[in-house]
PDB file of N, CA and C in Angstrom:
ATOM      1  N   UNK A   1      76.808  88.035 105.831  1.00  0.00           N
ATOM      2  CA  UNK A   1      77.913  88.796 105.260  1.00  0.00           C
ATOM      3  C   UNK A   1      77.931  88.522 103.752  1.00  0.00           C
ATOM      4  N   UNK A   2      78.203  89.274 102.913  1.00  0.00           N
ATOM      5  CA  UNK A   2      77.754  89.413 101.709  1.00  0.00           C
ATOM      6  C   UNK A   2      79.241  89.056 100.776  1.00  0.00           C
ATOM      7  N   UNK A   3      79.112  88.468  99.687  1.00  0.00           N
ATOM      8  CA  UNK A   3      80.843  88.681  99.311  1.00  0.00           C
ATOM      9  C   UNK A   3      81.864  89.436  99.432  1.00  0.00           C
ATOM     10  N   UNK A   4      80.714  90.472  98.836  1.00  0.00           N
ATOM     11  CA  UNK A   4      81.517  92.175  99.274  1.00  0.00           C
ATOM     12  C   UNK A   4      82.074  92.742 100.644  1.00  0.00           C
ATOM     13  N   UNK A   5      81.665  92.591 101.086  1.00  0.00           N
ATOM     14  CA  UNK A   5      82.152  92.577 103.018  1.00  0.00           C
ATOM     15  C   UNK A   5      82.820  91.850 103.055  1.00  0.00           C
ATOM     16  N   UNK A   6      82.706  90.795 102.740  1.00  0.00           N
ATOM     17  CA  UNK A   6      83.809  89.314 102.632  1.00  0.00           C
ATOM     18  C   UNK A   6      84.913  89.469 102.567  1.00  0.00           C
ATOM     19  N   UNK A   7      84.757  90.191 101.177  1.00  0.00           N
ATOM     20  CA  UNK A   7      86.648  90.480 100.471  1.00  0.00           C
ATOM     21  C   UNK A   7      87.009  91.606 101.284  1.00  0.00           C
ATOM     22  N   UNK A   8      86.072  93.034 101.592  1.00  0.00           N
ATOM     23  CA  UNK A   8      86.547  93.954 102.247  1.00  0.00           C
ATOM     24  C   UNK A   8      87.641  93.603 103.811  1.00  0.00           C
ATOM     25  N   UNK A   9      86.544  92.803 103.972  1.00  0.00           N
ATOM     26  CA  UNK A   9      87.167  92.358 105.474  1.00  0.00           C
ATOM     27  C   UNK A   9      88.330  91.527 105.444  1.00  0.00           C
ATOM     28  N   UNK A  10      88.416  90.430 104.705  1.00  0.00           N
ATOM     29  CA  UNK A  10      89.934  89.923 104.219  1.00  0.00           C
ATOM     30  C   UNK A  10      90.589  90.873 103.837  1.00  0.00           C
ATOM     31  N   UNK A  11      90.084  92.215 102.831  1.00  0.00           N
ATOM     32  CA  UNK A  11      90.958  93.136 102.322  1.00  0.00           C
ATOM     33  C   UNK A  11      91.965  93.834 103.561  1.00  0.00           C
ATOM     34  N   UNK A  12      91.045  94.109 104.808  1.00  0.00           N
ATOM     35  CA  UNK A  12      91.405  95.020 105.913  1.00  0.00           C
ATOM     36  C   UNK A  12      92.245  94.213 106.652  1.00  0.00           C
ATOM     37  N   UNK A  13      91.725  93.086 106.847  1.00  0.00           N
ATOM     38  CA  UNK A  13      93.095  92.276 107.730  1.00  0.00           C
ATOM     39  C   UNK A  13      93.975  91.926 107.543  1.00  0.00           C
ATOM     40  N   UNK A  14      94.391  92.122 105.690  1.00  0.00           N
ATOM     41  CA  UNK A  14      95.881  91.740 105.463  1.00  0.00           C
ATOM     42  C   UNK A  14      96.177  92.749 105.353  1.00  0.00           C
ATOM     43  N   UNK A  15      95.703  94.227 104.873  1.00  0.00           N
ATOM     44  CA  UNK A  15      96.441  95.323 104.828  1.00  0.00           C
ATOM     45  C   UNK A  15      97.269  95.648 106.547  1.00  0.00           C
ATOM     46  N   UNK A  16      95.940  95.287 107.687  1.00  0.00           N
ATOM     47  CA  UNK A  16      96.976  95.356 108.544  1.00  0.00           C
ATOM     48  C   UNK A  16      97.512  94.633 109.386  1.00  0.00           C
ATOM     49  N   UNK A  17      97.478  93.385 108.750  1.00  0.00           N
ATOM     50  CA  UNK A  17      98.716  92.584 109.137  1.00  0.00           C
ATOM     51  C   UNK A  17     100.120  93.144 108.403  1.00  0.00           C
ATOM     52  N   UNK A  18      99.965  93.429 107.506  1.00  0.00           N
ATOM     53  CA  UNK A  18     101.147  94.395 106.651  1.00  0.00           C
ATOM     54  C   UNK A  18     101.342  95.480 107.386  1.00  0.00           C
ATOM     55  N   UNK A  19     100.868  96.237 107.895  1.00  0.00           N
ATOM     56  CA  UNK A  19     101.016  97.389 108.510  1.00  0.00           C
ATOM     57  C   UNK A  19     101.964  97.407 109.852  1.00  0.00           C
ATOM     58  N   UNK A  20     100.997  95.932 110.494  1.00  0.00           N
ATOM     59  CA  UNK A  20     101.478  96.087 112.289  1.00  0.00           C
ATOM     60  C   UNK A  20     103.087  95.084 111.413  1.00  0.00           C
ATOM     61  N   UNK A  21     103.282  94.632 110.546  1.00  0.00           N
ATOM     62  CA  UNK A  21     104.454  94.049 110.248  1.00  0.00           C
ATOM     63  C   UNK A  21     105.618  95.225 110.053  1.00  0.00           C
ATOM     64  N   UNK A  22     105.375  95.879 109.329  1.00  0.00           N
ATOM     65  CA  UNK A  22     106.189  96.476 108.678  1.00  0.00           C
ATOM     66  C   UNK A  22     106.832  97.760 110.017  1.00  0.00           C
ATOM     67  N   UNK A  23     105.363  97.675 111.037  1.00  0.00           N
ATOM     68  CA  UNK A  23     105.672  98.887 112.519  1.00  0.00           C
ATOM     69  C   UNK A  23     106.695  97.869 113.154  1.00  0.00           C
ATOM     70  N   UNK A  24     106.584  96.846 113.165  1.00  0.00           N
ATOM     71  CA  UNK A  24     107.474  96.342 114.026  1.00  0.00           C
ATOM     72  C   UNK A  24     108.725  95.713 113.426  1.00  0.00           C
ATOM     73  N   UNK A  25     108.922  96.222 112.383  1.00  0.00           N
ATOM     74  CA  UNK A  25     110.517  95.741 111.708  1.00  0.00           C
ATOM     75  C   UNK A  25     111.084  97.284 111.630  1.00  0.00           C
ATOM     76  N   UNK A  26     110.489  98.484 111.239  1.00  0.00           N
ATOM     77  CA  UNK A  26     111.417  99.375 111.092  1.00  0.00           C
ATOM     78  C   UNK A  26     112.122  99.989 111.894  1.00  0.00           C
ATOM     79  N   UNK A  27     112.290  99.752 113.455  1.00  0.00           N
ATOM     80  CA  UNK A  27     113.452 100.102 114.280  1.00  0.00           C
ATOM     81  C   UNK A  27     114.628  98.851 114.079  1.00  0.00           C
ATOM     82  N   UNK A  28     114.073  98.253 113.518  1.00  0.00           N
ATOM     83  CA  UNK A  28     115.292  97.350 113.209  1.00  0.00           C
ATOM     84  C   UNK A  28     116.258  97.265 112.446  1.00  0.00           C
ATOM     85  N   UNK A  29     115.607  98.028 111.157  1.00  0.00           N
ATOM     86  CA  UNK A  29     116.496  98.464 110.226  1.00  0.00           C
ATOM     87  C   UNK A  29     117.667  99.452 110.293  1.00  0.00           C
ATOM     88  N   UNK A  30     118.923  99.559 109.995  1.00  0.00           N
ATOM     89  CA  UNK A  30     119.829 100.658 110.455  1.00  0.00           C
ATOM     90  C   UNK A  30     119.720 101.360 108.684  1.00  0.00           C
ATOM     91  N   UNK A  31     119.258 100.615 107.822  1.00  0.00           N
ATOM     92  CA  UNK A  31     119.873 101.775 106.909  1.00  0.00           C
ATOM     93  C   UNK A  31     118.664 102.740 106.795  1.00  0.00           C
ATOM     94  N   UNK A  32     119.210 104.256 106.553  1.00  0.00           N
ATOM     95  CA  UNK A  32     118.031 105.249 106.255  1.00  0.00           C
ATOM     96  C   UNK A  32     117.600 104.750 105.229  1.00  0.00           C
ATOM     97  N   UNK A  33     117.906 104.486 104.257  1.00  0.00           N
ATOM     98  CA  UNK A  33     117.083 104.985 102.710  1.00  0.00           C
ATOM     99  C   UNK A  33     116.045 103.430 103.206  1.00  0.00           C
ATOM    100  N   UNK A  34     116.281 102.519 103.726  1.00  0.00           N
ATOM    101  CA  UNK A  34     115.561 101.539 103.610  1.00  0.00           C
ATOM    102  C   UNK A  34     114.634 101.779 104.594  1.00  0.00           C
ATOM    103  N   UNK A  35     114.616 102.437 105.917  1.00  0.00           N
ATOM    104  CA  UNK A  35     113.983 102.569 106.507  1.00  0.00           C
ATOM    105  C   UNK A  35     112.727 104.084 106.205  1.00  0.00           C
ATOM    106  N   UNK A  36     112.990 104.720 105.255  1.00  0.00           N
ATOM    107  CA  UNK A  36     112.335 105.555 104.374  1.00  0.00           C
ATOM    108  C   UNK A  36     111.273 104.535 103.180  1.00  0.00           C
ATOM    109  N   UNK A  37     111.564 103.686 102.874  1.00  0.00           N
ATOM    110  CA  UNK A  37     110.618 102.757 102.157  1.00  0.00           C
ATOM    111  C   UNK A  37     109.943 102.321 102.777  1.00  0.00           C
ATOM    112  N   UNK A  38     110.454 101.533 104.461  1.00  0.00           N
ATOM    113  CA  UNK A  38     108.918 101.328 104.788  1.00  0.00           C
ATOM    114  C   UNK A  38     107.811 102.122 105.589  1.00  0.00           C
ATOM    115  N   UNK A  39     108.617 103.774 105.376  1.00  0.00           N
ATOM    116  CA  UNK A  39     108.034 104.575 106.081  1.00  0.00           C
ATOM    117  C   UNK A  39     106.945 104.815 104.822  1.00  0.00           C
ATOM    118  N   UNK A  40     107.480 104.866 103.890  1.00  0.00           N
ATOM    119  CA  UNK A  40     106.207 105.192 102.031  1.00  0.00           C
ATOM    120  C   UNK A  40     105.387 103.733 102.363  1.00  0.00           C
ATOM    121  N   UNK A  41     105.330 102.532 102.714  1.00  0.00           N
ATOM    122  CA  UNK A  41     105.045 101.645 102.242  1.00  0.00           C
ATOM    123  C   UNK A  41     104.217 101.651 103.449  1.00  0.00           C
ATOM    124  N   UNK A  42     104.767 102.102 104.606  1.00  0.00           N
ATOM    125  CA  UNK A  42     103.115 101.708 105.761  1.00  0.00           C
ATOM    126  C   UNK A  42     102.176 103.205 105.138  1.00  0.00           C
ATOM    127  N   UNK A  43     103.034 104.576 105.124  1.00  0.00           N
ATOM    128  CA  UNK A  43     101.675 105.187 105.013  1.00  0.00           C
ATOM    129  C   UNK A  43     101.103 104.960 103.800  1.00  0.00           C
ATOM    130  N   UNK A  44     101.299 104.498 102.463  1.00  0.00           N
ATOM    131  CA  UNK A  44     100.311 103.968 101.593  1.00  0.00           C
ATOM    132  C   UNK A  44      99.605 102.600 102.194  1.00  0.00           C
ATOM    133  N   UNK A  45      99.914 101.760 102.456  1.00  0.00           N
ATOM    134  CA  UNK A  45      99.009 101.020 103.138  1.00  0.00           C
ATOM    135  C   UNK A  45      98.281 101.432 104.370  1.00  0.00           C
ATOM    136  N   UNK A  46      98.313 102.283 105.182  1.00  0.00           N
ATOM    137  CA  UNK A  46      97.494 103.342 106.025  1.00  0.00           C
ATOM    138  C   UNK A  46      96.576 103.673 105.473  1.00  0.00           C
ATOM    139  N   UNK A  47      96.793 104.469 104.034  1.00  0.00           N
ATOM    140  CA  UNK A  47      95.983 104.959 103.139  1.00  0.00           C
ATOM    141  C   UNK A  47      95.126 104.659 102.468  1.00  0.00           C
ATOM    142  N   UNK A  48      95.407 103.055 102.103  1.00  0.00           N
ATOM    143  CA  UNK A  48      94.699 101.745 101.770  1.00  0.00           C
ATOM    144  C   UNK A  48      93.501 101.140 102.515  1.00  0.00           C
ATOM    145  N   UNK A  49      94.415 101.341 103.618  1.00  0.00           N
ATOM    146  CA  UNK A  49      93.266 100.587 104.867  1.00  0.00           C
ATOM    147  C   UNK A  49      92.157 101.489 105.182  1.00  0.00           C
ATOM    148  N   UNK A  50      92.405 103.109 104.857  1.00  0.00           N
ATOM    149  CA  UNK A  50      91.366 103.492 105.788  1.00  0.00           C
ATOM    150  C   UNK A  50      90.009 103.951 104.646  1.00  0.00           C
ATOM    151  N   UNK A  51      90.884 104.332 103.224  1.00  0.00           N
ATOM    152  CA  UNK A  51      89.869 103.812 102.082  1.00  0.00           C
ATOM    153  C   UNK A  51      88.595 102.990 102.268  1.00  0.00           C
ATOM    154  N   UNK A  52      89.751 101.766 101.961  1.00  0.00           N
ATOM    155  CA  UNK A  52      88.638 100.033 102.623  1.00  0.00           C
ATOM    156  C   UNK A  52      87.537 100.410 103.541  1.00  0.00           C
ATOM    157  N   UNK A  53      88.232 101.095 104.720  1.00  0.00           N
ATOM    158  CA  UNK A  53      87.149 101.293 105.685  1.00  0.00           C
ATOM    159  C   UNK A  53      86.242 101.895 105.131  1.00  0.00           C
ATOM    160  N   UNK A  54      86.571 103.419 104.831  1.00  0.00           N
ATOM    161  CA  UNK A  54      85.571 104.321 104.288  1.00  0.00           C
ATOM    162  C   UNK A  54      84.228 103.413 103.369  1.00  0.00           C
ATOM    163  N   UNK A  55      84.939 102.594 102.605  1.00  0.00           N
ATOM    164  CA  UNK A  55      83.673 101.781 101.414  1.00  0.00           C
ATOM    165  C   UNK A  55      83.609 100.752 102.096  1.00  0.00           C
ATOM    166  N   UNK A  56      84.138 100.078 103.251  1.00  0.00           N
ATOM    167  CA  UNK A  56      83.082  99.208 104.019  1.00  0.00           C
ATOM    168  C   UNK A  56      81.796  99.962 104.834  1.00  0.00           C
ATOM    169  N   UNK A  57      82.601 101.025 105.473  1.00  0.00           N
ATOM    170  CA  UNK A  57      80.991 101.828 105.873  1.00  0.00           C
ATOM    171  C   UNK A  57      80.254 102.402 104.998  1.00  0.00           C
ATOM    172  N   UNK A  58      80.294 102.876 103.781  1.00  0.00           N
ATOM    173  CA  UNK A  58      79.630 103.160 103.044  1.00  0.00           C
ATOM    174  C   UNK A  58      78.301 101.887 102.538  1.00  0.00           C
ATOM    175  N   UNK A  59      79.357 100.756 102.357  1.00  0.00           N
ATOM    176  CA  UNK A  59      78.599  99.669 101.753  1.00  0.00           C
ATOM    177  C   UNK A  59      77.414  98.779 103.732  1.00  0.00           C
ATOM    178  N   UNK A  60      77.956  99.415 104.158  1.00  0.00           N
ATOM    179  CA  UNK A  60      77.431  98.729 105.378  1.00  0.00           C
ATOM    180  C   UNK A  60      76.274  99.844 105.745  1.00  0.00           C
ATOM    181  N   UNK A  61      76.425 101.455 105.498  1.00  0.00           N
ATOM    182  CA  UNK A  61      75.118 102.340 105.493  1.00  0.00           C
ATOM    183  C   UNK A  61      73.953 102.266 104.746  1.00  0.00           C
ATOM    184  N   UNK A  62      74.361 101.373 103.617  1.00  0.00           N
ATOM    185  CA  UNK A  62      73.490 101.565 102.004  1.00  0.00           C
ATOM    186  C   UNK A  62      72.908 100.083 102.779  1.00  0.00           C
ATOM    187  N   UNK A  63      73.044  99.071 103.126  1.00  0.00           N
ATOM    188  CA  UNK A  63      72.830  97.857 103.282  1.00  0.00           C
ATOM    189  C   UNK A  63      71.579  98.000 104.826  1.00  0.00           C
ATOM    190  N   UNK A  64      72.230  99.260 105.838  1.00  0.00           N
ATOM    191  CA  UNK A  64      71.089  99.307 106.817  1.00  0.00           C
ATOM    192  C   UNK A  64      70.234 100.138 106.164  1.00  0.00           C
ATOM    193  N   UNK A  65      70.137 101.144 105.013  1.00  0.00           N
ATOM    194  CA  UNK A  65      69.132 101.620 104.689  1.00  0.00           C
ATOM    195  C   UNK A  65      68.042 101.105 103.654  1.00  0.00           C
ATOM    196  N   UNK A  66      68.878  99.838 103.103  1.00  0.00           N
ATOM    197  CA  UNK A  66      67.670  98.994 102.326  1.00  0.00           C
ATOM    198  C   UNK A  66      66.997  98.439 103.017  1.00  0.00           C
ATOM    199  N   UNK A  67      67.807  98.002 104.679  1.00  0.00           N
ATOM    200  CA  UNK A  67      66.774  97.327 105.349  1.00  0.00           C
ATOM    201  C   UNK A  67      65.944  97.755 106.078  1.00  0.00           C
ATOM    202  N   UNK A  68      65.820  99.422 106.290  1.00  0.00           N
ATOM    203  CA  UNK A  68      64.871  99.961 106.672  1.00  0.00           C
ATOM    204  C   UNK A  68      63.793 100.612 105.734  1.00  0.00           C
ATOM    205  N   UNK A  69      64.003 100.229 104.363  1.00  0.00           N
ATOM    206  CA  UNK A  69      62.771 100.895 103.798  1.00  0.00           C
ATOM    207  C   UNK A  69      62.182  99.522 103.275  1.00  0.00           C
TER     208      UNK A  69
END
């Protein structure tokens, strides 16, 4: 595993540890406007995470194709 994967992969598991956090506090919340923030705040971190993904597979396609030529 390369640094880069390294950080990606730390990157991905705190984004969703943030994520599955924030799913399981917002029925808890009674106020709207607050429960509207962490509705902005998971789907930008949604948005975050699936980024990450996108350039971990990117960086993980480029990495099986050096090792096939």
């Amino acid at each position: 595993m390369t640094n880069t994967t390294h950080f990606l992969t730390a990157g991905l598991i705190h984004d969703t540890e943030c994520l599955l956090a924030i799913l399981r506090t917002i029925n808890d919340v009674k106020d709207p406007e607050s429960q509207g923030f962490l509705v902005d705040a998971a789907e930008n971190i949604g948005s975050n995470l699936l980024s990450k993904l996108q350039c971990n597979e990117a960086i993980e396609d480029a990495a099986s194709e050096d090792g096939l030529a």
